[in-house]
N, C-alpha and C. Protein backbone atom coordinates (compact mmCIF):
# COMPACT_ATOMS: atom_id res chain seq x y z
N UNK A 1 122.19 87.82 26.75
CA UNK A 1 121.30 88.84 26.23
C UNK A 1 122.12 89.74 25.31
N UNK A 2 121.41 89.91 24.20
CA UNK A 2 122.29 90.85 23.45
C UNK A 2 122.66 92.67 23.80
N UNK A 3 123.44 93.41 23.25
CA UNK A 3 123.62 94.53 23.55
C UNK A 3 122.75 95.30 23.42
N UNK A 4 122.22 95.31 22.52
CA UNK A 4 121.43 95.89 22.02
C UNK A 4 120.00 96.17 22.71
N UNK A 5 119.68 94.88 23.38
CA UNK A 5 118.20 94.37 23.95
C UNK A 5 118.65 94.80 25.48
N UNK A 6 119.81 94.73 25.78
CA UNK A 6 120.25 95.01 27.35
C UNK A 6 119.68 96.28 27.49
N UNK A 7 120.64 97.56 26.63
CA UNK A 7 120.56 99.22 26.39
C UNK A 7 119.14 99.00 26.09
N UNK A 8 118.03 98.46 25.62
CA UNK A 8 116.84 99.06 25.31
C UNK A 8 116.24 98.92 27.17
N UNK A 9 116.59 97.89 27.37
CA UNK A 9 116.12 97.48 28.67
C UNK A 9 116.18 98.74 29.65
N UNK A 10 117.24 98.40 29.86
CA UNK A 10 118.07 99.52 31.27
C UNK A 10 117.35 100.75 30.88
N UNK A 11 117.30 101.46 29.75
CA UNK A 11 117.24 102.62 29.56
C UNK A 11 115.78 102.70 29.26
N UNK A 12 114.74 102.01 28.64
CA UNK A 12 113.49 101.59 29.08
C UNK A 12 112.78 102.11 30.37
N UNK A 13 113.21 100.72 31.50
CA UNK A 13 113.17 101.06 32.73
C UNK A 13 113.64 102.53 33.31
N UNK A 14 114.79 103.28 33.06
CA UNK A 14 114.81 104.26 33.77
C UNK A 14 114.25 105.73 33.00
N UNK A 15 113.92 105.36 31.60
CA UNK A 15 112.74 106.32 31.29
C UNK A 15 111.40 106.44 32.02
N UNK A 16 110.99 105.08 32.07
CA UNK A 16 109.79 104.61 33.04
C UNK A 16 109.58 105.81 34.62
N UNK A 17 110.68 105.28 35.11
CA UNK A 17 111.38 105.41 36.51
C UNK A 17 111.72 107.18 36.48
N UNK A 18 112.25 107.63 35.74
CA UNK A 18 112.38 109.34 35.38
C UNK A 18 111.32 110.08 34.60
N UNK A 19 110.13 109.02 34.13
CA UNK A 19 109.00 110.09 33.90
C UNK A 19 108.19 110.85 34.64
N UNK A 20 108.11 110.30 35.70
CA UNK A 20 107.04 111.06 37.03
C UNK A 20 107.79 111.72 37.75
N UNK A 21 109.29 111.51 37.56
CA UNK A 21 109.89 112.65 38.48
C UNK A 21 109.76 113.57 37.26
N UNK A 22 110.25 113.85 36.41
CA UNK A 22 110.18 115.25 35.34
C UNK A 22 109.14 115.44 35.97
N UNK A 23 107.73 115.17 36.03
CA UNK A 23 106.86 116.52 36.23
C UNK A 23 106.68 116.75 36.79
N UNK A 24 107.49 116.23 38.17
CA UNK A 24 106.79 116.63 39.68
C UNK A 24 107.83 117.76 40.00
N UNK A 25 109.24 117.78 38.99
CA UNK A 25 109.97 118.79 39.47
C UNK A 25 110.30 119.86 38.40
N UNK A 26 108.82 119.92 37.37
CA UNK A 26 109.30 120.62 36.23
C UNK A 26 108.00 120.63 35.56
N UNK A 27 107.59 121.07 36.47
CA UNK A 27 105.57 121.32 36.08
C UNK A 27 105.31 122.35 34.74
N UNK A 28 105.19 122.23 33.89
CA UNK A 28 104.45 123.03 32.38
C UNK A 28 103.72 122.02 31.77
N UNK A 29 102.87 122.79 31.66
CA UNK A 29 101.60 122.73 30.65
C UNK A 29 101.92 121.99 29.47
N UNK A 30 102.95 122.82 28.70
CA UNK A 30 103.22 122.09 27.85
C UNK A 30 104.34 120.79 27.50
N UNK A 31 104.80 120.33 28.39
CA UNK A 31 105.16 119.31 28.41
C UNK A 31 106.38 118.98 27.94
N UNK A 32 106.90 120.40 27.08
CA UNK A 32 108.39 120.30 27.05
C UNK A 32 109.46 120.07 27.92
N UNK A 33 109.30 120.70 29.15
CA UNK A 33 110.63 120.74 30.28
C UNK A 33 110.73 119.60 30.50
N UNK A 34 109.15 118.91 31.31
CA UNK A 34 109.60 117.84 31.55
C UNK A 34 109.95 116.53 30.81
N UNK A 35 109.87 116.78 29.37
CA UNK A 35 110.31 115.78 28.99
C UNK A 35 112.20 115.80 28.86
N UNK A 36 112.14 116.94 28.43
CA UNK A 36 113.81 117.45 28.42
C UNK A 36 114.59 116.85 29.84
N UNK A 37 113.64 117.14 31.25
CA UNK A 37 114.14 116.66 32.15
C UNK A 37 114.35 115.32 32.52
N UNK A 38 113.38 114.89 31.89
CA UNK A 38 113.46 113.29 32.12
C UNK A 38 114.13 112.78 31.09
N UNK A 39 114.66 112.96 29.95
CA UNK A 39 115.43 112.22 29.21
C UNK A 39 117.06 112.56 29.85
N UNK A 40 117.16 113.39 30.53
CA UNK A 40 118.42 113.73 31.19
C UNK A 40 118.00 112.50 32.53
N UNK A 41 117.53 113.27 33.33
CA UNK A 41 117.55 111.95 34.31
C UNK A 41 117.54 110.40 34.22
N UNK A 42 116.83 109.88 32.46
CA UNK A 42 117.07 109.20 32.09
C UNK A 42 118.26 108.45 32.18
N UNK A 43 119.17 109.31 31.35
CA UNK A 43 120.48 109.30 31.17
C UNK A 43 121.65 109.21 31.99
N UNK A 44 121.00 109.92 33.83
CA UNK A 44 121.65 110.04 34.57
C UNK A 44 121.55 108.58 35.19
N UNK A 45 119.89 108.07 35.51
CA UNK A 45 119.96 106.82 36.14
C UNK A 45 120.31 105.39 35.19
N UNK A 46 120.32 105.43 33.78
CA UNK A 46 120.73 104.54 32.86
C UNK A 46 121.87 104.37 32.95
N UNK A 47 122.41 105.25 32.74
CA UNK A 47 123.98 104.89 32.37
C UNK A 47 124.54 103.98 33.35
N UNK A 48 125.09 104.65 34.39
CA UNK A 48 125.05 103.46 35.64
C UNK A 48 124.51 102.19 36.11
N UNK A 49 123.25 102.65 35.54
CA UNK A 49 122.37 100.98 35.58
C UNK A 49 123.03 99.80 34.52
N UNK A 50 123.03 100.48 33.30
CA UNK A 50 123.52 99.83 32.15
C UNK A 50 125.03 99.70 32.19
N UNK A 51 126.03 100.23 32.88
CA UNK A 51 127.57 99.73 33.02
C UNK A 51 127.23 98.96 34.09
N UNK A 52 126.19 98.65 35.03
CA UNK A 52 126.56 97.91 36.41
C UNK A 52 126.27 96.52 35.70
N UNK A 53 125.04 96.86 35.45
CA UNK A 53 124.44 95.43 34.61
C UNK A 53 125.26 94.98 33.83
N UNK A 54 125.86 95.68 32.69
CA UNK A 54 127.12 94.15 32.47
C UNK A 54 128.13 94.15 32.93
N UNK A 55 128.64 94.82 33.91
CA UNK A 55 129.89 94.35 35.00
C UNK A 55 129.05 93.03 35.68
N UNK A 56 127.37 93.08 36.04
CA UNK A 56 127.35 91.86 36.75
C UNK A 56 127.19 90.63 36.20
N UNK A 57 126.72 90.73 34.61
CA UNK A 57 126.56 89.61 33.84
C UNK A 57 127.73 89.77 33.27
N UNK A 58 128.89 90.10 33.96
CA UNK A 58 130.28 89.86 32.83
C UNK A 58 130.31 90.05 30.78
N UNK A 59 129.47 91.06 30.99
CA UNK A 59 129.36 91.26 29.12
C UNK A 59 130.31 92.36 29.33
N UNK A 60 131.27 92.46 28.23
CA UNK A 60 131.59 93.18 27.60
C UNK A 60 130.90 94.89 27.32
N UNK A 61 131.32 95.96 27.82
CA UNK A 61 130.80 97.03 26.84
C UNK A 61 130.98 97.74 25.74
């Protein structure tokens, strides 16, 4: 799988996966916080996802 398509993946999924937490822990109306929050949590559950994932498919980062 390419690099490129991996990082859309992983980080895909844990946008997915960190959207419903932003607003359950960052309730406004307008929809700023929680998006701010979830692109961080994003970031928090991606990253890790995306270095584990190619430590387990042996790719290169």
């Amino acid at each position: 799988m390419h690099r490129s398509a991996r990082l859309a993946l992983v980080f895909g999924v844990a946008f997915v996966v960190a959207l419903p937490l932003g607003f359950i822990f960052a309730p406004d109306p307008t929809g700023v916080v929680p998006f701010f929050l979830t692109a961080g949590l994003a970031a928090v559950i991606g990253l890790p996802a995306y270095l584990g994932f190619a430590r387990a498919t042996g790719s290169e980062s």
